[in-house]
PDB file of N, CA and C in Angstrom:
ATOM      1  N   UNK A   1       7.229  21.733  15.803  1.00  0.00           N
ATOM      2  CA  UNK A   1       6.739  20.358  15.686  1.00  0.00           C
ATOM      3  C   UNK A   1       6.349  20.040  14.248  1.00  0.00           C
ATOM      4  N   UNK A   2       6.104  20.566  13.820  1.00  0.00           N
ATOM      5  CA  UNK A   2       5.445  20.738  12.365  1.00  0.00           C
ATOM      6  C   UNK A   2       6.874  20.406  11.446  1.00  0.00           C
ATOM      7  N   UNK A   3       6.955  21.604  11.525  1.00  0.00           N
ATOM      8  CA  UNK A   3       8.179  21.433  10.696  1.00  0.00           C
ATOM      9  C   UNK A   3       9.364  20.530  10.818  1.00  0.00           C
ATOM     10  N   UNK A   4       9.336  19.777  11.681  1.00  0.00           N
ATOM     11  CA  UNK A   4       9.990  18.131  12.459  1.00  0.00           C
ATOM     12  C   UNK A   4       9.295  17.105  11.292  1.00  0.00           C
ATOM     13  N   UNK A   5       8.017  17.151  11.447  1.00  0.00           N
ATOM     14  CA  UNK A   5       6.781  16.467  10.628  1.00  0.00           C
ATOM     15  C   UNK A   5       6.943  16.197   9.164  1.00  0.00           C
ATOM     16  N   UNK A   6       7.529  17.430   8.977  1.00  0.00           N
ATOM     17  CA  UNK A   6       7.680  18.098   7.125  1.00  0.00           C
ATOM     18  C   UNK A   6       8.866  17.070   7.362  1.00  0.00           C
ATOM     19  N   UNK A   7       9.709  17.838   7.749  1.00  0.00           N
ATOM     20  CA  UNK A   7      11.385  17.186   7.510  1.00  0.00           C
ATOM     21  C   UNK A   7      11.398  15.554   7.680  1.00  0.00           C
ATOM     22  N   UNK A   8      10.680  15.228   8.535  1.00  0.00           N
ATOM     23  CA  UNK A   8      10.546  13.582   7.990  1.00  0.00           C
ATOM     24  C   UNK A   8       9.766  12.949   6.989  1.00  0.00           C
ATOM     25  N   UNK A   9       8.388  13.660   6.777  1.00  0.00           N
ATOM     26  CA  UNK A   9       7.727  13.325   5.939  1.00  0.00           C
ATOM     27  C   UNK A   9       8.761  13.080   4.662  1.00  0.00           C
ATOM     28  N   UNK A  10       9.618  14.373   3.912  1.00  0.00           N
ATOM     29  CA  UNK A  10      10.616  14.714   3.273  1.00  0.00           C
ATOM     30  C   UNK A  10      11.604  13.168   3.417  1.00  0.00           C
ATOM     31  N   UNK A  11      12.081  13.296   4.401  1.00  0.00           N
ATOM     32  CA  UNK A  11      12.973  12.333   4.297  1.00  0.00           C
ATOM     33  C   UNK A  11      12.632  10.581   4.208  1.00  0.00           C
ATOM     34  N   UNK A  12      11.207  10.729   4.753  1.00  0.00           N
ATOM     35  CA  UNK A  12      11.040   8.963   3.743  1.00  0.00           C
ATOM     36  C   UNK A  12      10.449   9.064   2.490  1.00  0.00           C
ATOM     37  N   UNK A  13       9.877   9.880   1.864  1.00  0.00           N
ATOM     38  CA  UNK A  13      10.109  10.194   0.152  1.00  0.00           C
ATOM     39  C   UNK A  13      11.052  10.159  -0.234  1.00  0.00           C
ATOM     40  N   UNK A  14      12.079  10.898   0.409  1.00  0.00           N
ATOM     41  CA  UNK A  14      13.283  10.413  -0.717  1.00  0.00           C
ATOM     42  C   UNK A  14      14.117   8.945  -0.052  1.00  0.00           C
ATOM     43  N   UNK A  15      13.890   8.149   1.145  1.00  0.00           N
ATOM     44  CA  UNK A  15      14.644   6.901   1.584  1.00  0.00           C
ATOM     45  C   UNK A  15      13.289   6.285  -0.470  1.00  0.00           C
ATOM     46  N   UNK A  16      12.107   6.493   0.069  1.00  0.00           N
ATOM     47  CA  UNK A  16      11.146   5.419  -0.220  1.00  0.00           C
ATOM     48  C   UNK A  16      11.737   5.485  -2.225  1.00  0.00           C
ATOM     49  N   UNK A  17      11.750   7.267  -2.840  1.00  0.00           N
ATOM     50  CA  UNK A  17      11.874   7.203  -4.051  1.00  0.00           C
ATOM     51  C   UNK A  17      13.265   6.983  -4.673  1.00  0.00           C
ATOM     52  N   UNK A  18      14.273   7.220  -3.543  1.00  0.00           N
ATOM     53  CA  UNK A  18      15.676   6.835  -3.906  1.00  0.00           C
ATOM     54  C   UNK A  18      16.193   5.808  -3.546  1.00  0.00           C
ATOM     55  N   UNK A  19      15.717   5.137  -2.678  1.00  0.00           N
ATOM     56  CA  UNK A  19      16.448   3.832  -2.531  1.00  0.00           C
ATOM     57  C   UNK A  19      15.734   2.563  -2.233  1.00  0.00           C
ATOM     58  N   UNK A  20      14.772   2.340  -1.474  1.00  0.00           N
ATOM     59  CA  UNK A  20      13.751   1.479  -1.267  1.00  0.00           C
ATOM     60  C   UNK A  20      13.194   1.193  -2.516  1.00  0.00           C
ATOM     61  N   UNK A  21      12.444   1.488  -3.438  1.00  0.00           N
ATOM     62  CA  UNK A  21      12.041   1.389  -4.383  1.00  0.00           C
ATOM     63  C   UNK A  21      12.783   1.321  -5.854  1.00  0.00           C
ATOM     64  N   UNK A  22      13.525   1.770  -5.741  1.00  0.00           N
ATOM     65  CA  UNK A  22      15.021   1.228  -6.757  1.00  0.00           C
ATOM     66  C   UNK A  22      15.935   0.335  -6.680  1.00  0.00           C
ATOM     67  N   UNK A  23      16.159  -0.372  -5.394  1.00  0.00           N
ATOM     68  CA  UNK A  23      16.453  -1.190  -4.803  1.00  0.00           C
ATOM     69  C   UNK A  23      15.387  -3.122  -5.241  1.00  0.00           C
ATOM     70  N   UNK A  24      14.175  -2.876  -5.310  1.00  0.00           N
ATOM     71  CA  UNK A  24      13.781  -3.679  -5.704  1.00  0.00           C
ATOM     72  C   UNK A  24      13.194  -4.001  -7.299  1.00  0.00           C
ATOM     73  N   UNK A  25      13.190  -2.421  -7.762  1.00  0.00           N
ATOM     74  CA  UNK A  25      12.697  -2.372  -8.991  1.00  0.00           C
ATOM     75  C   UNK A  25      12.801  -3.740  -9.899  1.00  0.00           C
ATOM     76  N   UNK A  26      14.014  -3.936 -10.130  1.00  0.00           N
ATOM     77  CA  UNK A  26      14.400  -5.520 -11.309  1.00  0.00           C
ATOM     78  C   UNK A  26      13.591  -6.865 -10.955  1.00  0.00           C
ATOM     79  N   UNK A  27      14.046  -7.010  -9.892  1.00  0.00           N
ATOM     80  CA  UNK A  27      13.486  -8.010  -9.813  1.00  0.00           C
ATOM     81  C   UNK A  27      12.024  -7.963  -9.378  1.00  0.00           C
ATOM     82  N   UNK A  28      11.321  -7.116  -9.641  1.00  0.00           N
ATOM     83  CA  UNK A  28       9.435  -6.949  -9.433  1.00  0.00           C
ATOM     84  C   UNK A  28       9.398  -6.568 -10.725  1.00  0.00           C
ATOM     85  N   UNK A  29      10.399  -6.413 -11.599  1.00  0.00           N
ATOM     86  CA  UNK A  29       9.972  -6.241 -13.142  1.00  0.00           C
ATOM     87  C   UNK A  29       9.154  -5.117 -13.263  1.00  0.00           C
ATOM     88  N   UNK A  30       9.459  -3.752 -12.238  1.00  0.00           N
ATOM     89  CA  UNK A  30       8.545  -2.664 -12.444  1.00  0.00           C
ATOM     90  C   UNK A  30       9.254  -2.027 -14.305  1.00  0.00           C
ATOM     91  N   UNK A  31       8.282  -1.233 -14.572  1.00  0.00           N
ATOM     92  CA  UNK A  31       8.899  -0.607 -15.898  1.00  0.00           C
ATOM     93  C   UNK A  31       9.697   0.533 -15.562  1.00  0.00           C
ATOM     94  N   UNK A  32       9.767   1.495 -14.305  1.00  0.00           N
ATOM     95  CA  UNK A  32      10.624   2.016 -14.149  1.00  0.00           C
ATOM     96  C   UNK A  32      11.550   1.637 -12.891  1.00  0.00           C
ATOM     97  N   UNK A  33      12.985   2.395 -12.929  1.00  0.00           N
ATOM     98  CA  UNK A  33      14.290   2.091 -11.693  1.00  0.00           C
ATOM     99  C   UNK A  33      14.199   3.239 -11.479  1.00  0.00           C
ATOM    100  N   UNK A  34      14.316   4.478 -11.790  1.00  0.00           N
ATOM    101  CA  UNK A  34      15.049   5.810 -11.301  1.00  0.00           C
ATOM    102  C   UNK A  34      13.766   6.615 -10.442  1.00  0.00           C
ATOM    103  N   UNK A  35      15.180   7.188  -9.727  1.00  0.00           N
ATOM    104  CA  UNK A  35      13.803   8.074  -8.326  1.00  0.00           C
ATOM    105  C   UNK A  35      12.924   8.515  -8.929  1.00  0.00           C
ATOM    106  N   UNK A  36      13.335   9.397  -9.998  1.00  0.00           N
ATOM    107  CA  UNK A  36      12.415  10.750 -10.648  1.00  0.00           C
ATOM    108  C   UNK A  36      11.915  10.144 -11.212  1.00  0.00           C
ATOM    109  N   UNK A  37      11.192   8.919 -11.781  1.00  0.00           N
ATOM    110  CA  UNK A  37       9.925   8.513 -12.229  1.00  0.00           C
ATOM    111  C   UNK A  37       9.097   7.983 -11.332  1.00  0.00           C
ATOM    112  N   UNK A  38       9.733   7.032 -10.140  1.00  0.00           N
ATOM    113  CA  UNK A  38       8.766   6.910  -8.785  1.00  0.00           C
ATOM    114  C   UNK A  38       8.456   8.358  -8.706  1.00  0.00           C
ATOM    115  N   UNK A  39       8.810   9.465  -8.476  1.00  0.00           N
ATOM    116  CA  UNK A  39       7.983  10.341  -7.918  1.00  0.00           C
ATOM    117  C   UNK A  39       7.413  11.313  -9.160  1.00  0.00           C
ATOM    118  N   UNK A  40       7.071  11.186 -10.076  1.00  0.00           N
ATOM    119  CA  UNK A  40       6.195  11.509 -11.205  1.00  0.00           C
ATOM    120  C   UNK A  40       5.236  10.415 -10.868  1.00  0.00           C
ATOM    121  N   UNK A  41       5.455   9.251 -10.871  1.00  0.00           N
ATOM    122  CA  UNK A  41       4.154   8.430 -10.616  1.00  0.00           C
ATOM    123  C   UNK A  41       3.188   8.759  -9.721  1.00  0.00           C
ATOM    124  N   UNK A  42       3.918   8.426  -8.457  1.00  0.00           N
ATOM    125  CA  UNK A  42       3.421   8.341  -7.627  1.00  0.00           C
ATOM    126  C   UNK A  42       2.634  10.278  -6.986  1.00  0.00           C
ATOM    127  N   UNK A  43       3.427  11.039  -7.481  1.00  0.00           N
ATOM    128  CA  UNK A  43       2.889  12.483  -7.158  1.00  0.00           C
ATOM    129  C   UNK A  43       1.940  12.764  -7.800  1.00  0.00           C
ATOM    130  N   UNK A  44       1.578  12.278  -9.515  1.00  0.00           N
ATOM    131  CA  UNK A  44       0.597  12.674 -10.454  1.00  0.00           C
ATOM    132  C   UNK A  44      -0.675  11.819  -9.988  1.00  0.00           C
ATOM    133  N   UNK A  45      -0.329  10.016  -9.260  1.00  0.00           N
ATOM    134  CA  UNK A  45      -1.156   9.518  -8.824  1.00  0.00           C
ATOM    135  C   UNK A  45      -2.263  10.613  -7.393  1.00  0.00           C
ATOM    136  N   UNK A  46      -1.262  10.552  -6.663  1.00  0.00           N
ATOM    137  CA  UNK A  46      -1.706  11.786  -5.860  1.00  0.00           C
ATOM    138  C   UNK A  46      -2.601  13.019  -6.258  1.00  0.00           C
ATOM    139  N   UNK A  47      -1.930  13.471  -7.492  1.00  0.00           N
ATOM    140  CA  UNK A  47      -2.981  14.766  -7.708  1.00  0.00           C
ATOM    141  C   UNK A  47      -3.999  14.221  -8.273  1.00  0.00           C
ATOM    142  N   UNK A  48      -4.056  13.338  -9.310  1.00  0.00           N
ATOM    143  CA  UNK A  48      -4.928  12.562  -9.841  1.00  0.00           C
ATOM    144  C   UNK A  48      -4.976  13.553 -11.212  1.00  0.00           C
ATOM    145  N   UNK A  49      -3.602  13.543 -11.667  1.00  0.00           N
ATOM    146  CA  UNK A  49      -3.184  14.723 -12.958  1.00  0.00           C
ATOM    147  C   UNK A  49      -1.626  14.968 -12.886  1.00  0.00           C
ATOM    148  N   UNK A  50      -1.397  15.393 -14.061  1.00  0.00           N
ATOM    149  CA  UNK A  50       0.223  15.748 -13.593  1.00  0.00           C
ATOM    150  C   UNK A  50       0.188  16.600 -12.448  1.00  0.00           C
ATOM    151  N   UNK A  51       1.570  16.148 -11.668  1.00  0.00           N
ATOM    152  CA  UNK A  51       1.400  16.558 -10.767  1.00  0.00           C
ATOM    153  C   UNK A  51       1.936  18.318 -10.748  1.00  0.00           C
ATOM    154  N   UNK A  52       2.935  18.902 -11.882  1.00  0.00           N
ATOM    155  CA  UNK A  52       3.262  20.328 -12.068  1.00  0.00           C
ATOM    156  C   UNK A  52       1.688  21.262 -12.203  1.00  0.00           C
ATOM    157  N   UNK A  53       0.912  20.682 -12.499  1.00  0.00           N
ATOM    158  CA  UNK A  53      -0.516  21.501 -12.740  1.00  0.00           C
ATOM    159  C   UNK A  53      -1.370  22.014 -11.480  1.00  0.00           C
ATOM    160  N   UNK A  54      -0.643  21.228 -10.061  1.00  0.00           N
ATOM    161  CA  UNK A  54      -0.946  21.448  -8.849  1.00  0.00           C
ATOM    162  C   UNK A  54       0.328  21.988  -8.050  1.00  0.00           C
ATOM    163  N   UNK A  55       1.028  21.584  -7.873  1.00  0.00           N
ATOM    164  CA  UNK A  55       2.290  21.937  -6.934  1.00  0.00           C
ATOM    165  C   UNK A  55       3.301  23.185  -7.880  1.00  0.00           C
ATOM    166  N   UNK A  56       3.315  24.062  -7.249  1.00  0.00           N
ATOM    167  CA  UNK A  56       4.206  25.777  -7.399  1.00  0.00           C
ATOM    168  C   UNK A  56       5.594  25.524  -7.047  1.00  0.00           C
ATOM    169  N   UNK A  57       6.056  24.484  -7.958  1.00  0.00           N
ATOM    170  CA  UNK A  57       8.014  24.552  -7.727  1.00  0.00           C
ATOM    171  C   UNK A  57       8.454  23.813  -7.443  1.00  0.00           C
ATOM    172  N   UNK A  58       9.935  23.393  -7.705  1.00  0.00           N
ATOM    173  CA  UNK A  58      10.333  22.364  -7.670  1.00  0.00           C
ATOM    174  C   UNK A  58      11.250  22.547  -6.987  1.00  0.00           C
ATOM    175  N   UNK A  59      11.911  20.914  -6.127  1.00  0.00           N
ATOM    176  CA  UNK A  59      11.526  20.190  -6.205  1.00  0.00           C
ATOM    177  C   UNK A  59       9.804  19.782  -5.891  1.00  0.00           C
ATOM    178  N   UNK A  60       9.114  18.877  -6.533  1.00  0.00           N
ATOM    179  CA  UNK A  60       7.743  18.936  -5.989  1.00  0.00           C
ATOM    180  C   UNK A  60       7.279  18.704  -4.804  1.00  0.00           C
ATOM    181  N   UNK A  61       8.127  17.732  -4.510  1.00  0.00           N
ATOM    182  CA  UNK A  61       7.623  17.111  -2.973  1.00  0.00           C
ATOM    183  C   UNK A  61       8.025  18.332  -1.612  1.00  0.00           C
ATOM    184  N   UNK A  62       8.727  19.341  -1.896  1.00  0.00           N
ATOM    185  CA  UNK A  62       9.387  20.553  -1.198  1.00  0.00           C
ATOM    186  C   UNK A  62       8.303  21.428  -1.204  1.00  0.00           C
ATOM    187  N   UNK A  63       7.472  21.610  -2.426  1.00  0.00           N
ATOM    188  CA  UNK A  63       6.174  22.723  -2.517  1.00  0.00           C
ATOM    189  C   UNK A  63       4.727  22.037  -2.380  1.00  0.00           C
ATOM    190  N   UNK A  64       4.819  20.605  -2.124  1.00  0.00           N
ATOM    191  CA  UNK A  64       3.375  19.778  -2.207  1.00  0.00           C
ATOM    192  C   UNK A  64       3.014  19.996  -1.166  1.00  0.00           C
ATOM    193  N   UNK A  65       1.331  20.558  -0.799  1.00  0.00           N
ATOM    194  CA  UNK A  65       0.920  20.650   0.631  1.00  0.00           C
ATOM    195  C   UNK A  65       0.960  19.169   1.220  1.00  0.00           C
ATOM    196  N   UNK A  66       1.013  19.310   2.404  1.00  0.00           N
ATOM    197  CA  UNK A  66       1.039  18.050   3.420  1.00  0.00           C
ATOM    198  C   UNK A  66       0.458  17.014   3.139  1.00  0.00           C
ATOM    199  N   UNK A  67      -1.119  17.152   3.088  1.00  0.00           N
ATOM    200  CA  UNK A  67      -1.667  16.114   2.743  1.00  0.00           C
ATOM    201  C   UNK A  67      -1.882  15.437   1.509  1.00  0.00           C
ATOM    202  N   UNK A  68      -0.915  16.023   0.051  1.00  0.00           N
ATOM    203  CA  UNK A  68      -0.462  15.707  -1.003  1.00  0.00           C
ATOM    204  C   UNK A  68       0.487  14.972  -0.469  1.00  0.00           C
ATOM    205  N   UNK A  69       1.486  15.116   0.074  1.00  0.00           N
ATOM    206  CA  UNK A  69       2.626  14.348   0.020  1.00  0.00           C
ATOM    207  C   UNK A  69       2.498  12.944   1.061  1.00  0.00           C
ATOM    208  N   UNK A  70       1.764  13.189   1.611  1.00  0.00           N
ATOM    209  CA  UNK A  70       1.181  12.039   2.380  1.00  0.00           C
ATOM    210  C   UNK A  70       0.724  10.883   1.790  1.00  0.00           C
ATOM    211  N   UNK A  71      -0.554  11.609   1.228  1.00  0.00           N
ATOM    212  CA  UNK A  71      -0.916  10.793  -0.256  1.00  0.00           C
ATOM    213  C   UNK A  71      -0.052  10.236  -1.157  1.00  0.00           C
ATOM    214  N   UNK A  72       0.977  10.802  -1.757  1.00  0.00           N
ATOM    215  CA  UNK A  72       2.201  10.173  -2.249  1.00  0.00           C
ATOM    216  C   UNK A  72       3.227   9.061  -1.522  1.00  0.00           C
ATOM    217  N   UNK A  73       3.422   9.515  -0.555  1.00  0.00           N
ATOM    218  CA  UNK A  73       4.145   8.746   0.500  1.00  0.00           C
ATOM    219  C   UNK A  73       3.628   7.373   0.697  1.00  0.00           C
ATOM    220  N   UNK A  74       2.074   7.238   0.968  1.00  0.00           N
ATOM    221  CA  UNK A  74       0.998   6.363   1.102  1.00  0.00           C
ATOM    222  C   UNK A  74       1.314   5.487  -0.166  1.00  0.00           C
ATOM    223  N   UNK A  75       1.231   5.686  -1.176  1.00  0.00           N
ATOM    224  CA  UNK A  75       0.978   5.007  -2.501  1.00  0.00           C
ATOM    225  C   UNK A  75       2.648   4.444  -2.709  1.00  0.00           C
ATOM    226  N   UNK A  76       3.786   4.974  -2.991  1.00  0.00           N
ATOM    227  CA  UNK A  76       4.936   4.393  -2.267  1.00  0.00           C
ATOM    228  C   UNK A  76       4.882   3.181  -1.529  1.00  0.00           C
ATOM    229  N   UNK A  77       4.583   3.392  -0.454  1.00  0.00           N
ATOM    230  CA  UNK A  77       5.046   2.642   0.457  1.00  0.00           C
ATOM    231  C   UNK A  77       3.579   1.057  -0.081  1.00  0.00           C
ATOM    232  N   UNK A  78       2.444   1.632  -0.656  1.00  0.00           N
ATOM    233  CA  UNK A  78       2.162   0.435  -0.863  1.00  0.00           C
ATOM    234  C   UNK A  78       2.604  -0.155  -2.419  1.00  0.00           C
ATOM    235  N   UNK A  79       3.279   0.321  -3.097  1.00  0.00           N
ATOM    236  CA  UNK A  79       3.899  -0.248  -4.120  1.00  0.00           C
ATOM    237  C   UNK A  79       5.209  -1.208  -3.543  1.00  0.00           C
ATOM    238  N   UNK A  80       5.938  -0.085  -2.590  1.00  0.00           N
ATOM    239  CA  UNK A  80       6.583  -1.078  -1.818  1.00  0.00           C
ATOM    240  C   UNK A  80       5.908  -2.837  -1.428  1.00  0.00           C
ATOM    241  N   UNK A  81       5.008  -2.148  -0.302  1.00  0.00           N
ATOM    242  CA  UNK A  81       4.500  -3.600  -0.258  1.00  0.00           C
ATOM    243  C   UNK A  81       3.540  -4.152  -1.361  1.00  0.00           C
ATOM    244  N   UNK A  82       3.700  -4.109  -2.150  1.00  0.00           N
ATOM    245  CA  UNK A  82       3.384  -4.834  -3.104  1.00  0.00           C
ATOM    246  C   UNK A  82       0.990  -5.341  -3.636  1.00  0.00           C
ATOM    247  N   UNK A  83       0.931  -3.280  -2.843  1.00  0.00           N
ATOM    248  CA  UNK A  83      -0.663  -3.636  -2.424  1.00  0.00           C
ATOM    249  C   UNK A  83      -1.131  -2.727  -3.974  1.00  0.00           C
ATOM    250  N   UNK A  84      -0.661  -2.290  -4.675  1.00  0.00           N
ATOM    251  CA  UNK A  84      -0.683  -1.498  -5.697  1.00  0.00           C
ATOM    252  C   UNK A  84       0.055  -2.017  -6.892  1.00  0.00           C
ATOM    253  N   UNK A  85      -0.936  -1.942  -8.261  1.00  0.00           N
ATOM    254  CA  UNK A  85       0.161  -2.406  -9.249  1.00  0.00           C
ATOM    255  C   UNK A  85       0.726  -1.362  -9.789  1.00  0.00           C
ATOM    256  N   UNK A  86       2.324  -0.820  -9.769  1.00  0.00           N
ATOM    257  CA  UNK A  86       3.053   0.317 -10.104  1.00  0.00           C
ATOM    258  C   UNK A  86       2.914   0.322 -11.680  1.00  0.00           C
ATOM    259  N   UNK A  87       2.954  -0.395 -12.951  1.00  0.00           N
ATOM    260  CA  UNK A  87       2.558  -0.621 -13.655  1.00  0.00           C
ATOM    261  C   UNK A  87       1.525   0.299 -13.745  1.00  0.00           C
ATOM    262  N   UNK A  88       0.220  -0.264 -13.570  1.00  0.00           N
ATOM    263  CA  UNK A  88      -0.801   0.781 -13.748  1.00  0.00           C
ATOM    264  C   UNK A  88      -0.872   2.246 -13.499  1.00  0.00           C
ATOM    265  N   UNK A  89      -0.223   2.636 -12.330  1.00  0.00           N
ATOM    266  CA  UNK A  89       0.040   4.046 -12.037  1.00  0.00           C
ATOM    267  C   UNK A  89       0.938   4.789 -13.332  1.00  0.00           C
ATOM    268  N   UNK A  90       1.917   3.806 -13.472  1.00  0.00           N
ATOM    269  CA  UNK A  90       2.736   4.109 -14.251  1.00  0.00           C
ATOM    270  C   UNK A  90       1.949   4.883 -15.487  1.00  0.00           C
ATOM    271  N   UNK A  91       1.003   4.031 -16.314  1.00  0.00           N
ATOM    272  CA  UNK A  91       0.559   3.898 -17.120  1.00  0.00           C
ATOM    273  C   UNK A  91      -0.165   5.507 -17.324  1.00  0.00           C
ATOM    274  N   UNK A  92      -1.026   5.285 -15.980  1.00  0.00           N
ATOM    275  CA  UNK A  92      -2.054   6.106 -16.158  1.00  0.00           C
ATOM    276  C   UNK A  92      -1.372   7.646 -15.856  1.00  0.00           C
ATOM    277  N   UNK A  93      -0.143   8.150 -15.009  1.00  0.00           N
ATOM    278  CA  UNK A  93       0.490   8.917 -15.456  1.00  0.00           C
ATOM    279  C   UNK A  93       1.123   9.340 -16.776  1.00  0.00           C
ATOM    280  N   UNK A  94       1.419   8.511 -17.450  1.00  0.00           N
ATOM    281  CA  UNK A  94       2.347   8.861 -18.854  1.00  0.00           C
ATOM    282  C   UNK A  94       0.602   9.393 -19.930  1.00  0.00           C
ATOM    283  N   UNK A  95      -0.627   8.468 -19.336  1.00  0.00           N
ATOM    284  CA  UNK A  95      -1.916   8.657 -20.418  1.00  0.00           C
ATOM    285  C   UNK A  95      -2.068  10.397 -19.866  1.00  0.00           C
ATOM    286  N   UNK A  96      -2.023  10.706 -18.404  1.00  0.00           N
ATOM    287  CA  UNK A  96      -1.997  12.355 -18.386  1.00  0.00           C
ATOM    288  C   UNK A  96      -1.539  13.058 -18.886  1.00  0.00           C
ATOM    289  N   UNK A  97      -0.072  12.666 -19.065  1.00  0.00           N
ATOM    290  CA  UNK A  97       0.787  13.780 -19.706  1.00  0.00           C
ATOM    291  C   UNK A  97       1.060  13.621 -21.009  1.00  0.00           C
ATOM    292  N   UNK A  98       0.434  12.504 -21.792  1.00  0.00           N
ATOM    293  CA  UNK A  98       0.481  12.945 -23.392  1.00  0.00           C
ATOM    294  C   UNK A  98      -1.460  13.366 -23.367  1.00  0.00           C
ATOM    295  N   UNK A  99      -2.085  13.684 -22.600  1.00  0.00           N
ATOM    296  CA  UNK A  99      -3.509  14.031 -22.798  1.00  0.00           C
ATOM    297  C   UNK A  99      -2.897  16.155 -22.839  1.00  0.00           C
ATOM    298  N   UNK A 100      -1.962  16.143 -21.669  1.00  0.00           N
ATOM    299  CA  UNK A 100      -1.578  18.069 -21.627  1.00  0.00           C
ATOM    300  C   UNK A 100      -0.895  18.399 -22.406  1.00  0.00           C
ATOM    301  N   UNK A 101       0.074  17.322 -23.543  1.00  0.00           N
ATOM    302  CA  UNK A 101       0.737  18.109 -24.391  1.00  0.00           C
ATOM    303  C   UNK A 101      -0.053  18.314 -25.089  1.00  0.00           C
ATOM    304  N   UNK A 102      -0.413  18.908 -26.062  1.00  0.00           N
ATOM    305  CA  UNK A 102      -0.457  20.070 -27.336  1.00  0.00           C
ATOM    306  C   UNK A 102       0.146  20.168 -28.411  1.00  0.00           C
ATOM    307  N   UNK A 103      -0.093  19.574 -29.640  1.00  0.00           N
ATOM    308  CA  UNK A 103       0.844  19.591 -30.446  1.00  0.00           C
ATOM    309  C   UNK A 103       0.783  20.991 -31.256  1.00  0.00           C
ATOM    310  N   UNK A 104       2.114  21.172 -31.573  1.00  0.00           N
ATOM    311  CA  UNK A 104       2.059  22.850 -32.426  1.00  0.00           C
ATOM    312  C   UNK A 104       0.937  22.679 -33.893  1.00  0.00           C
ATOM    313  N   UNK A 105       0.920  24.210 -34.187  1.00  0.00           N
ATOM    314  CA  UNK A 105      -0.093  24.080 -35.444  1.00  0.00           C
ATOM    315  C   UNK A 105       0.802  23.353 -36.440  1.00  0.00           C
ATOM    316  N   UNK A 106       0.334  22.825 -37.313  1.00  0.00           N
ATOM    317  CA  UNK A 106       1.043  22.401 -38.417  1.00  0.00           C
ATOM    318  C   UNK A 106       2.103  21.013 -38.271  1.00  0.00           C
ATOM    319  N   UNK A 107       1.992  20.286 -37.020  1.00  0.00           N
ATOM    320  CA  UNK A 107       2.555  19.145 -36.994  1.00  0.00           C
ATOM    321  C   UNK A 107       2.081  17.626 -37.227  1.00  0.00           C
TER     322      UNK A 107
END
């Protein structure tokens, strides 16, 4: 039963990050179209950090515990409906991941 659970959970992440949500991208004037930045958004939104600093392998949504990907799924589907500004997520993901890079000595 569970693993029924997973396998759908799985499969409306990728209906929601591959096609539902790329599907409307242009005309909602989001800043991103492609799956793999819906689900950097929306997964780092979830961890509340990049999301590689929590989840052990990729793909992420394949190694994210349940109620991570739920959480992701959740935030999706309200960008879908239009209850979330993707914009901001957007934002505040890209401010995480130039906060973990590191620049080398001497640059």
């Amino acid at each position: 039963m569970e693993s029924e659970d997973r396998s759908a959970a799985e499969a409306r992440w990728l209906k929601l990050t591959r096609e539902s949500l790329p599907a409307v991208a242009r005309t909602r004037r989001w800043p991103v179209e492609a799956d793999h930045c819906f689900q950097r958004i929306f997964l780092d939104t979830a961890c509340d950090g990049v999301w590689y600093d929590r989840i052990p392998g990729r793909p992420a949504y394949a190694h994210a515990d349940r109620a991570l990907l739920d959480r992701a799924i959740a935030l999706a589907e309200a960008a879908l409906a239009d209850e979330v500004d993707l914009a901001v997520l957007n934002r505040r993901s890209l401010t995480w991941r130039r906060k973990r890079t590191v620049p080398l000595s001497g640059s």
